[in-house]
Each structure stands twice: as C-alpha cells, then as structure tokens.
N, C-alpha and C. Protein backbone atom coordinates (compact mmCIF):
# COMPACT_ATOMS: atom_id res chain seq x y z
N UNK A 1 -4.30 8.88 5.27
CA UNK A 1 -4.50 9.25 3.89
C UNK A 1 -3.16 9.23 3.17
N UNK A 2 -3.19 8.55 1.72
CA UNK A 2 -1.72 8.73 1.29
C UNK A 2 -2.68 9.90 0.07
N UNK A 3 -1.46 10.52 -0.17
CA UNK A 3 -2.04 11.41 -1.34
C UNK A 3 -0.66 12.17 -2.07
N UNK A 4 -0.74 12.60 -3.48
CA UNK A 4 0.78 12.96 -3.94
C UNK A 4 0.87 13.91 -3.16
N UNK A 5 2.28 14.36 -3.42
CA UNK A 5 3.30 15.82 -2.57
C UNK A 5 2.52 17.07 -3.51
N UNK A 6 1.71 16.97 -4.02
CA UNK A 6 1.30 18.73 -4.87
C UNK A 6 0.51 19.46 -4.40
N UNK A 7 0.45 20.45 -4.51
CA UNK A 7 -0.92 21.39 -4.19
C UNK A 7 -2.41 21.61 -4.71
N UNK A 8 -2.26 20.24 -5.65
CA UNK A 8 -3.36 19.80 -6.39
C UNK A 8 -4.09 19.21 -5.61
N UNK A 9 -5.69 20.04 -4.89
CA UNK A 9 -6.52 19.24 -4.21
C UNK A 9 -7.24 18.36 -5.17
N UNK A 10 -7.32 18.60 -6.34
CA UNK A 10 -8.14 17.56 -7.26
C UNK A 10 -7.49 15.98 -7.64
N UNK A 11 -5.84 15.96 -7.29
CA UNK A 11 -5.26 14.95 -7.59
C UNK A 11 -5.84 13.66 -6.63
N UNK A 12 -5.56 12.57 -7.41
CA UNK A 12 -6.09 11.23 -6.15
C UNK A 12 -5.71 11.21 -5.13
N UNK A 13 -6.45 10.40 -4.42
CA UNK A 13 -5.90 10.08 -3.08
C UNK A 13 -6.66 8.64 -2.53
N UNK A 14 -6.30 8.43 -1.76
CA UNK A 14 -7.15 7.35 -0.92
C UNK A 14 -6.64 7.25 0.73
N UNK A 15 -7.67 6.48 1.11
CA UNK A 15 -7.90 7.21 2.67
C UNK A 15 -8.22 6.09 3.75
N UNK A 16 -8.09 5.30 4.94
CA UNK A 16 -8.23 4.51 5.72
C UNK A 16 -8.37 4.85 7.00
N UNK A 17 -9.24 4.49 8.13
CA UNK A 17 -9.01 4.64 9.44
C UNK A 17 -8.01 3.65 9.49
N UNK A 18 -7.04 3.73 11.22
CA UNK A 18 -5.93 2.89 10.95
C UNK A 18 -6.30 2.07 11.23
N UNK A 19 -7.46 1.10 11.23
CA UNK A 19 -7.68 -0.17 11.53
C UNK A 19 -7.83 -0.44 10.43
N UNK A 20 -8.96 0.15 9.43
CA UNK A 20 -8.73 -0.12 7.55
C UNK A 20 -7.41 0.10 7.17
N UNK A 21 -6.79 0.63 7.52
CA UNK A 21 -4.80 0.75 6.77
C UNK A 21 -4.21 -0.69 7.95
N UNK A 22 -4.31 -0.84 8.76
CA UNK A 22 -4.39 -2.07 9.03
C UNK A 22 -4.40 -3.27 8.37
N UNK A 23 -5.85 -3.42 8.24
CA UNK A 23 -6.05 -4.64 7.79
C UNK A 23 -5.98 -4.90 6.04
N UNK A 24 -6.24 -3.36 5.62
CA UNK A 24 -4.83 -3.66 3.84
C UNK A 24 -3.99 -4.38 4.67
N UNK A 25 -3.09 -3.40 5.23
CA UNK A 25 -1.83 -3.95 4.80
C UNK A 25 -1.43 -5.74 5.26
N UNK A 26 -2.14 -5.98 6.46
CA UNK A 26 -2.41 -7.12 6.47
C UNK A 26 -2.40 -8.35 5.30
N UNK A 27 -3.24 -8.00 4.86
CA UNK A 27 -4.26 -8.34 3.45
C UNK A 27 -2.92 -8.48 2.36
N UNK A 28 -2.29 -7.36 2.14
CA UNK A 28 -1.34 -7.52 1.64
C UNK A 28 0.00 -8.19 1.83
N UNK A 29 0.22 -8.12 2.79
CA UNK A 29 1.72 -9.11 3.45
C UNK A 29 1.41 -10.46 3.47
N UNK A 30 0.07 -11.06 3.53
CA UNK A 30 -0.64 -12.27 3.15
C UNK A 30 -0.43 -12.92 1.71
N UNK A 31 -0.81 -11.71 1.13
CA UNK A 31 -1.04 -11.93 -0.13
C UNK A 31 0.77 -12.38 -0.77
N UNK A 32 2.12 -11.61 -0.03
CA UNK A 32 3.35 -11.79 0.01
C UNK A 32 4.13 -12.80 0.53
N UNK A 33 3.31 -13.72 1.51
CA UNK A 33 3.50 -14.74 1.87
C UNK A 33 4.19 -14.78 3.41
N UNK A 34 3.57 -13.64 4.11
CA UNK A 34 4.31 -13.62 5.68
C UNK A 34 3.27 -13.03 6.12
N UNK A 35 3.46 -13.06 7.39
CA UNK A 35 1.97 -12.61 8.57
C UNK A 35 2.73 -10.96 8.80
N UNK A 36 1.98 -10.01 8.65
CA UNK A 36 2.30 -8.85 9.14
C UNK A 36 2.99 -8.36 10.42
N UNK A 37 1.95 -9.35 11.43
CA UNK A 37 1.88 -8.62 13.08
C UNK A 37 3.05 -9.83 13.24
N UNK A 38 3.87 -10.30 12.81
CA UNK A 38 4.92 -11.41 13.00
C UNK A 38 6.13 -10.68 12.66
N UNK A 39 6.03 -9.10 12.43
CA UNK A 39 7.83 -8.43 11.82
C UNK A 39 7.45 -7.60 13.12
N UNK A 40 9.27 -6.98 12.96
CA UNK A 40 9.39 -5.76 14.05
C UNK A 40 8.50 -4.70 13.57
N UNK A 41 7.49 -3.90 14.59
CA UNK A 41 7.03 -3.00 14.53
C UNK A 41 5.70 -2.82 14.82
N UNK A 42 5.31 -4.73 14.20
CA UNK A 42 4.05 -4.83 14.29
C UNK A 42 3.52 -5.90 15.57
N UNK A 43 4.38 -5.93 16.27
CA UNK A 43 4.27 -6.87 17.31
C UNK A 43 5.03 -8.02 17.32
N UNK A 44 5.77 -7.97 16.40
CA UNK A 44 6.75 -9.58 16.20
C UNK A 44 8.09 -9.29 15.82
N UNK A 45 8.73 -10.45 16.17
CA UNK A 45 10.08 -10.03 16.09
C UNK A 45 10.65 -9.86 14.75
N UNK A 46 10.43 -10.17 13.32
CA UNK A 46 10.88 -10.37 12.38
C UNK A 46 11.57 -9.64 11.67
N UNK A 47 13.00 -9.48 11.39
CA UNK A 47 13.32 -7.86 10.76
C UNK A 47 13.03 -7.72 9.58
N UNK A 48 12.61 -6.74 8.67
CA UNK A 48 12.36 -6.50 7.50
C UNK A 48 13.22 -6.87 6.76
N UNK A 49 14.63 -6.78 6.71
CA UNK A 49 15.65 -6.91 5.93
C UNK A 49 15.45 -8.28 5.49
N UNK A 50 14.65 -9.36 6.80
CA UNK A 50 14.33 -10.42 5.92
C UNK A 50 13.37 -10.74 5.39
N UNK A 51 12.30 -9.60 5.11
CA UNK A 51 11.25 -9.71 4.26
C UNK A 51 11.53 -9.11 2.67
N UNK A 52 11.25 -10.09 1.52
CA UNK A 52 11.71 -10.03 0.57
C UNK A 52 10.12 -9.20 -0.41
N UNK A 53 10.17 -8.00 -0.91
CA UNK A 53 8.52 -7.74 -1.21
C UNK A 53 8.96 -6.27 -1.68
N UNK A 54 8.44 -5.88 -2.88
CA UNK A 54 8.21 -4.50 -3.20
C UNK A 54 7.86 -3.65 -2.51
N UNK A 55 6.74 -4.25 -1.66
CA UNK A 55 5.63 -3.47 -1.08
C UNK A 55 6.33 -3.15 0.54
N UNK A 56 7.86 -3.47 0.86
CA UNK A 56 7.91 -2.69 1.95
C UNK A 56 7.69 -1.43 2.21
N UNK A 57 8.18 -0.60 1.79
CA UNK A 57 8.03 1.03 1.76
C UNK A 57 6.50 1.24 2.12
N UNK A 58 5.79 0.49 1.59
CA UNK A 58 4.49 0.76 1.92
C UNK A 58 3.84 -0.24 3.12
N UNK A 59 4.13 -1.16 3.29
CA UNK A 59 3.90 -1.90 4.53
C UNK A 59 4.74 -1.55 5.62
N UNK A 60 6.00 -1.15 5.52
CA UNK A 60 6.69 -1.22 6.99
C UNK A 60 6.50 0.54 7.25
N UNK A 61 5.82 1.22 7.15
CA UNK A 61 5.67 2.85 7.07
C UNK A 61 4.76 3.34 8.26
N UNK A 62 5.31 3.80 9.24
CA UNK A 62 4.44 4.40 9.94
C UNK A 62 2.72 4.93 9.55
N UNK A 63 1.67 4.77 10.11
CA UNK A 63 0.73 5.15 9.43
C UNK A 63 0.03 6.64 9.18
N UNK A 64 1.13 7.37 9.70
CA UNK A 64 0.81 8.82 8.86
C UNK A 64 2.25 9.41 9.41
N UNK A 65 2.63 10.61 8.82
CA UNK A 65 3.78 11.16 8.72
C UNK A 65 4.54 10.10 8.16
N UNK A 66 5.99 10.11 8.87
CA UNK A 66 7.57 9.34 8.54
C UNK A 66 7.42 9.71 7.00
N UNK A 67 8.79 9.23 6.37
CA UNK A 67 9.21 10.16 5.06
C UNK A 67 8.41 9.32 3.96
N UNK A 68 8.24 10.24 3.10
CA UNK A 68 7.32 10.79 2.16
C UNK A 68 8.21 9.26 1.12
N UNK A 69 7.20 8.65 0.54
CA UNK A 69 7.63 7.28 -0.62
C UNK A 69 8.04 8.73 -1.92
N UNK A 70 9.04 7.73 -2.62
CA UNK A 70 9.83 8.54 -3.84
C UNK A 70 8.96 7.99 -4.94
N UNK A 71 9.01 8.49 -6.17
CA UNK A 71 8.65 8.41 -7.18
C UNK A 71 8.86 7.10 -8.02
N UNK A 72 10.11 6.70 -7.98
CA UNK A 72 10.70 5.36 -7.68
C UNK A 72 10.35 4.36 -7.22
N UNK A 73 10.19 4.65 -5.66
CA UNK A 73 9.48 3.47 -4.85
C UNK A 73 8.05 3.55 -5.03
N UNK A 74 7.03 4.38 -5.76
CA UNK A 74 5.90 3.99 -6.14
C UNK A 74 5.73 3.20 -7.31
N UNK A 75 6.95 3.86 -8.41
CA UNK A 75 7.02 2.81 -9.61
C UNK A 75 6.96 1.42 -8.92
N UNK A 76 8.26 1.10 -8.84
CA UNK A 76 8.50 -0.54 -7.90
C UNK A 76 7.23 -1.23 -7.44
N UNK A 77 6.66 -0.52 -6.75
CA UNK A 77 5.16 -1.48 -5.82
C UNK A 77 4.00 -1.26 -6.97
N UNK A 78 4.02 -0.70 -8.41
CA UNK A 78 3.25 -0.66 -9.42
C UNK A 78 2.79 -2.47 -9.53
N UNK A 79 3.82 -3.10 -10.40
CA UNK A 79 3.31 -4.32 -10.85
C UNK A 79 3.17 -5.16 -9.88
N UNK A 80 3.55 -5.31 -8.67
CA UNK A 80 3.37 -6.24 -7.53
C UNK A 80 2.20 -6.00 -7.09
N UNK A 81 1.59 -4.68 -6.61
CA UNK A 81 0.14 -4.26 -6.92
C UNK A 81 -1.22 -4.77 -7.37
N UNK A 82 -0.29 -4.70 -9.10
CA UNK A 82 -1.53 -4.84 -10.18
C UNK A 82 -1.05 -6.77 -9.99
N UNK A 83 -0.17 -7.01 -10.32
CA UNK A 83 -0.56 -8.28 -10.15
C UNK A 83 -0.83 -9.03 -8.93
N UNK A 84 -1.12 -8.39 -7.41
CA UNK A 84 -2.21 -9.12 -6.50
C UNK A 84 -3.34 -8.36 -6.59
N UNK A 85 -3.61 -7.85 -7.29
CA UNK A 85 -5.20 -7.02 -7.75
C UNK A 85 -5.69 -8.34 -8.67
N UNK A 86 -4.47 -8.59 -9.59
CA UNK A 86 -5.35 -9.98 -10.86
C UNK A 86 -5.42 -11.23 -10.28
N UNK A 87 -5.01 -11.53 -9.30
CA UNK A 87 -5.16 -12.84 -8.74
C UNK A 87 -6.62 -12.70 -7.53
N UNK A 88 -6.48 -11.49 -7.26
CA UNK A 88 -8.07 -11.63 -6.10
C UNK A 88 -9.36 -10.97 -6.75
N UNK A 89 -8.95 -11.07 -7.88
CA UNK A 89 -10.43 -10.41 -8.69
C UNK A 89 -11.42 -11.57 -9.07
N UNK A 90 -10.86 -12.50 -9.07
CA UNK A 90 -11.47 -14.22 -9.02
C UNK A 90 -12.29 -14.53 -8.16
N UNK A 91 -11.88 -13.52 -6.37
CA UNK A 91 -12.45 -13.93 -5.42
C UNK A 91 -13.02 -13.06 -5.09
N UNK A 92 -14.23 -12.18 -5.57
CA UNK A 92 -14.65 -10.70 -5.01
C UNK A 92 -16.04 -11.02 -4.72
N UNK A 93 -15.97 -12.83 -4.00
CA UNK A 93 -17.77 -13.08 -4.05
C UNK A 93 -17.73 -12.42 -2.22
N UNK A 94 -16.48 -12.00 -1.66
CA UNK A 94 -16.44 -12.40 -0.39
C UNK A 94 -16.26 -10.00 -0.25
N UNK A 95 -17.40 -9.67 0.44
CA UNK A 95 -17.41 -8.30 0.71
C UNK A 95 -15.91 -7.70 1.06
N UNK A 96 -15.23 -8.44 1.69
CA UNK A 96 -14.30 -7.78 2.40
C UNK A 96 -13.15 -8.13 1.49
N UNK A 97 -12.92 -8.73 0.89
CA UNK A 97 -12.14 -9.02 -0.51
C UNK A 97 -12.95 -7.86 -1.49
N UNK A 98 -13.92 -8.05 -1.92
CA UNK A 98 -13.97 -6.52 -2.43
C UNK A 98 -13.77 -5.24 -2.14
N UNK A 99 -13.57 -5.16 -1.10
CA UNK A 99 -13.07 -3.74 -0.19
C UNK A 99 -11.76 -3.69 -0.55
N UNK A 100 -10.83 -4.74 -0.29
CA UNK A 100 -9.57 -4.47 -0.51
C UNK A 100 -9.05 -4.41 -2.13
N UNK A 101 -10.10 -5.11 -2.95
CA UNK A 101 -9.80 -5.20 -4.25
C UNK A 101 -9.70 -3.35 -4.23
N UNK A 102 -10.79 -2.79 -4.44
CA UNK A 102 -11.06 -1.24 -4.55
C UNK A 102 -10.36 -0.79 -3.62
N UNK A 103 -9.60 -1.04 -2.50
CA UNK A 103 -8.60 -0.36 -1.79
C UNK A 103 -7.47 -0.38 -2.70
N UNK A 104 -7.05 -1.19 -3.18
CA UNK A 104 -5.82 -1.40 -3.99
C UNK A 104 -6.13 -0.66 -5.23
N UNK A 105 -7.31 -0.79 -5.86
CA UNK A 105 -7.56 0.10 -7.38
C UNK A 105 -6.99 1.74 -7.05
N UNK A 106 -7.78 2.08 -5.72
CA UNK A 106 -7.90 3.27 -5.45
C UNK A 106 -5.73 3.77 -5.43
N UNK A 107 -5.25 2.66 -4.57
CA UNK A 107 -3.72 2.77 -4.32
C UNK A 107 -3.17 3.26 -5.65
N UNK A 108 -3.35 1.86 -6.61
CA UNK A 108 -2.55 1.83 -7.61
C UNK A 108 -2.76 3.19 -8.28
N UNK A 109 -3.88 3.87 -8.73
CA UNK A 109 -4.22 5.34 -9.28
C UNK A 109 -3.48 6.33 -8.83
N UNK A 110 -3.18 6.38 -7.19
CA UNK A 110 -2.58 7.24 -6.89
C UNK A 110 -1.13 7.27 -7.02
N UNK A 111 -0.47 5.68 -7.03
CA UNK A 111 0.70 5.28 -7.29
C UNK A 111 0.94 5.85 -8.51
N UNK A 112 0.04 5.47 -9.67
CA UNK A 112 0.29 6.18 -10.92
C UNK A 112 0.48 7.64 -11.02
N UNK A 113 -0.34 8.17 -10.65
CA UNK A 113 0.12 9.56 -10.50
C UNK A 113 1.44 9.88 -10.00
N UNK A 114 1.11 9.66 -8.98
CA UNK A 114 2.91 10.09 -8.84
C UNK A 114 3.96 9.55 -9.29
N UNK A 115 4.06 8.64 -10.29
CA UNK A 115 4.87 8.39 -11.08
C UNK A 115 4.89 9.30 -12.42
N UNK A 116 3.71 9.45 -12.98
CA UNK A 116 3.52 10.09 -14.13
C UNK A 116 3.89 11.24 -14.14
N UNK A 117 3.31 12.04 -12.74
CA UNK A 117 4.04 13.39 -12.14
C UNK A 117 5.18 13.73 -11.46
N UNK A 118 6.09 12.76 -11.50
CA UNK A 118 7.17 12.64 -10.81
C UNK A 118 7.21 13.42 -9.74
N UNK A 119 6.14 12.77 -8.50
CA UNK A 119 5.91 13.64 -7.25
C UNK A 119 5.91 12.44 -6.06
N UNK A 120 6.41 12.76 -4.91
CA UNK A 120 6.36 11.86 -4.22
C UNK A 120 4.94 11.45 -3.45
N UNK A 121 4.65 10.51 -2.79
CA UNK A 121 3.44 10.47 -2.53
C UNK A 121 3.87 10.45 -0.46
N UNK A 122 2.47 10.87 -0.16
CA UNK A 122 2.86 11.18 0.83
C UNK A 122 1.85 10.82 2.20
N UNK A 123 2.46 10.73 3.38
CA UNK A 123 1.10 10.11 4.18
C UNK A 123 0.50 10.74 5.47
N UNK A 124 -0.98 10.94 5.72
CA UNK A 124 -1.13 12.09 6.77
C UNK A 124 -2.31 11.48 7.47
C-alpha cells in the first residue's frame, strides 16, 4: 500500500498484492523503455544509475517499508505519470491495460496529495 505520511485515514491511497505492484511496475519500466527484471534488484544486473526515468524512486523501492518518497520526488514522477496514463488510454480495449490505466489514476491522486499537502508518501 502506498498512502501519504498523515493521520488522515480518509486521505487516498492505493493498494497491490506484490505480484500486482509487480507487474505495475513492470508495466511501467516498459512503458520507460527498459525491462524491469533486467536492473539490480530485480534479477538483472543493470545499475540504476544507468536508468534514466522519473519514476525511479518509485520503481527501484523496496515493496513495503525502505524510506518514505519526499514531496518532491512525488512532484517529479507527476507528469511522467500523467503523460504514460495519455498515451495508454488509446489502448484500454485490452482488460489488463485497463487495470493499470486505473492503477496509475489511483497513483497519480495520491501523488497529488502529497504534493498539495506537502506530506511524504509512504509504503506498507
């Protein structure tokens, strides 16, 4: 589950078994132009430093605990986000492309929040 740092149970959130936080993030490093399970961590040798992408903080992140994304680094993965949200909305004839479309809607909301609230977002 990522969800902001507040004590606000009503604030967004969104939520994955780690095979669904998986295969986002998959989905997403695709969408960035490199195979996921091909970097260090995920079974391949590749170091991050040479992966060029907003969306590290959120792809190379342990899938619950390790430190909490900044307010900052949720801004940053905002428009990289929304703009692979506008390029696969073309393709939502395919179920599992719609899953991730609404996985990402659900992200970006919470991303917003914690920007708007200047709170970090956090993962459990």
């Amino acid at each position: 589950m990522l969800f902001p740092g507040n004590d606000d149970v009503a604030s967004p959130d969104v939520s994955w078994s780690h095979t669904g936080l998986s295969m986002f993030r998959k989905w997403l490093a695709q969408a960035e132009g490199f195979t996921l399970t091909e970097t260090n961590g995920f079974g391949g040798e590749r170091q991050w430093r040479s992966v060029s992408t907003t969306l590290a903080p959120l792809l190379n992140h342990p899938d619950n605990d390790g430190p909490d994304l900044t307010p900052a680094q949720c801004a940053a993965m905002l428009p990289r986000l929304e703009t692979i949200l506008d390029q696969q909305q073309s393709d939502d004839s395919d179920p599992v492309i719609r899953r991730r479309i609404e996985d990402a809607r659900q992200l970006i909301t919470v991303l917003r929040y914690c920007v708007d609230k200047d709170i970090k977002l956090n993962f459990a």
